[in-house]
N, C-alpha and C. Protein backbone atom coordinates (compact mmCIF):
# COMPACT_ATOMS: atom_id res chain seq x y z
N UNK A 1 16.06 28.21 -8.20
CA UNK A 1 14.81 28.82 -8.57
C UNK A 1 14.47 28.50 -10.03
N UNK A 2 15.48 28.95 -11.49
CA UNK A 2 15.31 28.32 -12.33
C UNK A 2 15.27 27.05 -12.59
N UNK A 3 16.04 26.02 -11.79
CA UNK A 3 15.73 24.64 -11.97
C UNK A 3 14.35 24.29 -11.64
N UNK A 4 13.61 24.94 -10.35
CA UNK A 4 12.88 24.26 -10.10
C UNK A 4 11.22 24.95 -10.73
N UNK A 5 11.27 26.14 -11.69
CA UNK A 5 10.25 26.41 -12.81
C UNK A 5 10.44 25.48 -13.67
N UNK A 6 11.88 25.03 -14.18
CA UNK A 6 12.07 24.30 -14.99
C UNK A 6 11.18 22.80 -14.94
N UNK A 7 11.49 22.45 -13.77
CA UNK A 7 10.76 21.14 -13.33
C UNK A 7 9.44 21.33 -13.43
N UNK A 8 8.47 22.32 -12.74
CA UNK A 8 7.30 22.19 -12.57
C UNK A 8 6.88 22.56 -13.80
N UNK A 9 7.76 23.26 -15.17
CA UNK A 9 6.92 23.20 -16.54
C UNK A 9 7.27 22.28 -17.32
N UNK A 10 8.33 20.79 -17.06
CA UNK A 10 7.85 19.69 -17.42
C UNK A 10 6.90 18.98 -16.84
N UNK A 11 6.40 19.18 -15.68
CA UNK A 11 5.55 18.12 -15.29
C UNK A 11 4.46 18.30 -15.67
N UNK A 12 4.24 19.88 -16.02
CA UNK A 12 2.55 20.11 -16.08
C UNK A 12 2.35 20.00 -17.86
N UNK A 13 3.68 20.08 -18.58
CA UNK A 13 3.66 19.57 -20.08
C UNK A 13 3.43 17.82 -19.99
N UNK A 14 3.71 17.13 -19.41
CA UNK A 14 3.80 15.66 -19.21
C UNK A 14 2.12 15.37 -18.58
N UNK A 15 1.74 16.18 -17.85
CA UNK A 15 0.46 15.88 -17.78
C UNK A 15 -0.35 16.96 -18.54
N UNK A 16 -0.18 17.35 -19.11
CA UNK A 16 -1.06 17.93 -19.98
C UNK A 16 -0.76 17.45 -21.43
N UNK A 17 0.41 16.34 -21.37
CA UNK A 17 0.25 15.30 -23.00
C UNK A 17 -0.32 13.80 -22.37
N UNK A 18 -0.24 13.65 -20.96
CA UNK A 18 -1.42 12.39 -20.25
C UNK A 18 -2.74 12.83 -20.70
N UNK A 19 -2.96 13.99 -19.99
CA UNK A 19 -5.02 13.64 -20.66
C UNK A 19 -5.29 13.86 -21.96
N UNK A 20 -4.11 14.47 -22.92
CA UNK A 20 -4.36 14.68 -24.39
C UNK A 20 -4.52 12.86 -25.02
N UNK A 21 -3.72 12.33 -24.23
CA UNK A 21 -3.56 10.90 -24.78
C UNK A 21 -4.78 9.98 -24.38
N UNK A 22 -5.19 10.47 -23.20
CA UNK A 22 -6.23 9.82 -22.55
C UNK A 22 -8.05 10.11 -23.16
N UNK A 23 -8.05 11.45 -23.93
CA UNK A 23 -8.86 11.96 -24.36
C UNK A 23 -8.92 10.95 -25.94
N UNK A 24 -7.97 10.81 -26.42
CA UNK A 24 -7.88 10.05 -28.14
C UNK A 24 -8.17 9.14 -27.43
N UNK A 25 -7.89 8.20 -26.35
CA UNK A 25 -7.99 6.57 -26.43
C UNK A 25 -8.64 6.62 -24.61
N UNK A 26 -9.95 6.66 -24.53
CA UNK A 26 -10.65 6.57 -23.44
C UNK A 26 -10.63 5.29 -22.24
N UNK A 27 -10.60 3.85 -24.07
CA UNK A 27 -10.73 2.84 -23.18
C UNK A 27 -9.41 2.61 -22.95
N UNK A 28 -7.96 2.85 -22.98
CA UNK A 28 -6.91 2.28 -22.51
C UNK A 28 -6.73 1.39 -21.79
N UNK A 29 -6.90 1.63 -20.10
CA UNK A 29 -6.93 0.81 -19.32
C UNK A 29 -7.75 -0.86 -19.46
N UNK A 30 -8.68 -0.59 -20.40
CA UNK A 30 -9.66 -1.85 -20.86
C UNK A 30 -8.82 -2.84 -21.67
N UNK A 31 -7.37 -2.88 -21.97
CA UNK A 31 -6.97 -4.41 -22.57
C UNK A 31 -5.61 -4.80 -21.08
N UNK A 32 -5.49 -3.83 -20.17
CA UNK A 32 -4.77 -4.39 -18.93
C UNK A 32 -5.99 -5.45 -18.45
N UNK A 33 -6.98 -5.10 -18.23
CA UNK A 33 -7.92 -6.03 -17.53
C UNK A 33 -8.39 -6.82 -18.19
N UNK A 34 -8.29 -6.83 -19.28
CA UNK A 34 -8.72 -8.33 -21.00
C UNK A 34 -6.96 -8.86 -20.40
N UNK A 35 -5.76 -8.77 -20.41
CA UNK A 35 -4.56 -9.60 -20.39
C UNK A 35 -4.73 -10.21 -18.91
N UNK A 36 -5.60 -9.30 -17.96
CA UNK A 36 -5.57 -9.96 -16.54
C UNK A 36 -6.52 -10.75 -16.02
N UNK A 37 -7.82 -10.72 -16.83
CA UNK A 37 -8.41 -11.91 -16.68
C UNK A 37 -8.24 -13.06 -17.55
N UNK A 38 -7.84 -12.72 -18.63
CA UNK A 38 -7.18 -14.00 -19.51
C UNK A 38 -5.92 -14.91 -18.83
N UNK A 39 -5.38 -14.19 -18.18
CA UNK A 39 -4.47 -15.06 -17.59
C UNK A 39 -5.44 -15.49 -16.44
N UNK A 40 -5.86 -15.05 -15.51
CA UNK A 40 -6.73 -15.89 -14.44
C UNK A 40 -7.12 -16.48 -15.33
N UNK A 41 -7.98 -17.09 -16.24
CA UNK A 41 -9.09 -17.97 -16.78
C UNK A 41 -7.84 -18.93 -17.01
N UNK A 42 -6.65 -18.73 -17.69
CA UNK A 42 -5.84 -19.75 -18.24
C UNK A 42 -5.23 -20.52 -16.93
N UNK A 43 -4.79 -19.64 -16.37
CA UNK A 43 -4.24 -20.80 -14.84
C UNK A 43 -5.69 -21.32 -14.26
N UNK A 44 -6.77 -20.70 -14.30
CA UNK A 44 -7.99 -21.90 -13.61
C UNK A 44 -7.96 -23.28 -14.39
N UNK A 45 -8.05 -22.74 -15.93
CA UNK A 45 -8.18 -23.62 -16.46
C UNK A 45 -6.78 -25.06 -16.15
N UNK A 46 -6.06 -24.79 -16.03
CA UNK A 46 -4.94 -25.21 -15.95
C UNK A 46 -4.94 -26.31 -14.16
N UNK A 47 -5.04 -25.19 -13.34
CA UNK A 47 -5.10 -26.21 -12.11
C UNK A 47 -6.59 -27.11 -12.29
N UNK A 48 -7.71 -27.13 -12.81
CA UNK A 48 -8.80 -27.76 -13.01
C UNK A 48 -8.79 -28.89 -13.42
N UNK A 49 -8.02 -28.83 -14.90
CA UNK A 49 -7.33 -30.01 -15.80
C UNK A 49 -6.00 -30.42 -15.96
N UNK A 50 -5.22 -30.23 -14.58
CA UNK A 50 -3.88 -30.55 -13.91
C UNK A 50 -3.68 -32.02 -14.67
N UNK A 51 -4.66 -33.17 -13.75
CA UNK A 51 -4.40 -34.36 -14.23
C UNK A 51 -4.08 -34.93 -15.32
N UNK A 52 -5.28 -34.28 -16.29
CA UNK A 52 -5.36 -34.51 -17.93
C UNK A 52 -4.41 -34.02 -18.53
N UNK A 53 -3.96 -32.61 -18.36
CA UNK A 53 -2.95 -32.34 -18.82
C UNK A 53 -1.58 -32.96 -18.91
N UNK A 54 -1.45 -33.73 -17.68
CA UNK A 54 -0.14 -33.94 -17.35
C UNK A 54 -0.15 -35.74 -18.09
N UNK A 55 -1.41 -36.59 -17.86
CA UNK A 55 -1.31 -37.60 -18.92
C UNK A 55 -1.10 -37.35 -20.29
N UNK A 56 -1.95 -36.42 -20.50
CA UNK A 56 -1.73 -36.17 -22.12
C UNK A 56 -0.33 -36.13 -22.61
N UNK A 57 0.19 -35.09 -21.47
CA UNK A 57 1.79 -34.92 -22.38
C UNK A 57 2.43 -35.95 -21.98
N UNK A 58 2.44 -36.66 -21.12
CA UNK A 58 3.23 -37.94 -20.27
C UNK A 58 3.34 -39.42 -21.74
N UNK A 59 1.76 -39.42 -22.20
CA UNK A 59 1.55 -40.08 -23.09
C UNK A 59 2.11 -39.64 -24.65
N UNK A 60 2.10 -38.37 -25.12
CA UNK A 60 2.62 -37.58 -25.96
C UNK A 60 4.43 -37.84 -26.11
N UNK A 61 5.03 -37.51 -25.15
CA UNK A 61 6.31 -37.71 -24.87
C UNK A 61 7.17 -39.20 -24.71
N UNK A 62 5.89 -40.04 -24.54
CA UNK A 62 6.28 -41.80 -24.14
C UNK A 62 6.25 -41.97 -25.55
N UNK A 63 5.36 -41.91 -26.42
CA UNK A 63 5.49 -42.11 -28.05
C UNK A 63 6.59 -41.59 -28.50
N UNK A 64 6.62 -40.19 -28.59
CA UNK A 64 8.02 -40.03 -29.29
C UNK A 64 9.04 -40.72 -28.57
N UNK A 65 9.35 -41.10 -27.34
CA UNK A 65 10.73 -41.47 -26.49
C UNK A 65 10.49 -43.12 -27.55
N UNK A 66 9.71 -43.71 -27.94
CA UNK A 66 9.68 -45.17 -28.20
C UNK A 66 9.65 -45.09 -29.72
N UNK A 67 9.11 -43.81 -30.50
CA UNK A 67 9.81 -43.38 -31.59
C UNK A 67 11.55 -43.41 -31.77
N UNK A 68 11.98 -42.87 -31.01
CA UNK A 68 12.95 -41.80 -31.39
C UNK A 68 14.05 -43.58 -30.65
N UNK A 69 13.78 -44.41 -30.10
CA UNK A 69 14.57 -45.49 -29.62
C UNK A 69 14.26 -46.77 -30.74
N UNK A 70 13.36 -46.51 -31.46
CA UNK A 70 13.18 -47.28 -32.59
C UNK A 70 13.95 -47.10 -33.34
N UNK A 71 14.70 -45.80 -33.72
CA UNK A 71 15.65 -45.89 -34.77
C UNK A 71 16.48 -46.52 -34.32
């Protein structure tokens, strides 16, 4: 019986320091969905310019390999 007042007056302290927190900072949830469309935009971008990408570094990496066999 005491354990379980015990429990139900942490939970209602734990949500009653949730909407205190939620009240200071409204937009919270608004930089989960800025990190989750930034990553969609970066993998579109990414499968779009697959090809280019993969010459670029192909070509990037052939220089230094003909660098680095020059010494």
């Amino acid at each position: 019986m005491i354990r379980r007042k015990l429990d139900m007056t942490i939970i209602k302290v734990r949500n009653w320091m949730y909407r205190k927190e939620e009240d200071l900072n409204p937009n919270a949830g608004l930089a989960t969905i800025e990190i989750v469309l930034l990553c969609l935009v970066s993998v579109a971008i990414v499968v779009v310019f697959r090809g280019k990408i993969t010459t670029i570094l192909n070509t990037i990496f052939g220089k230094i390999s003909d660098k680095v066999n020059g010494f």
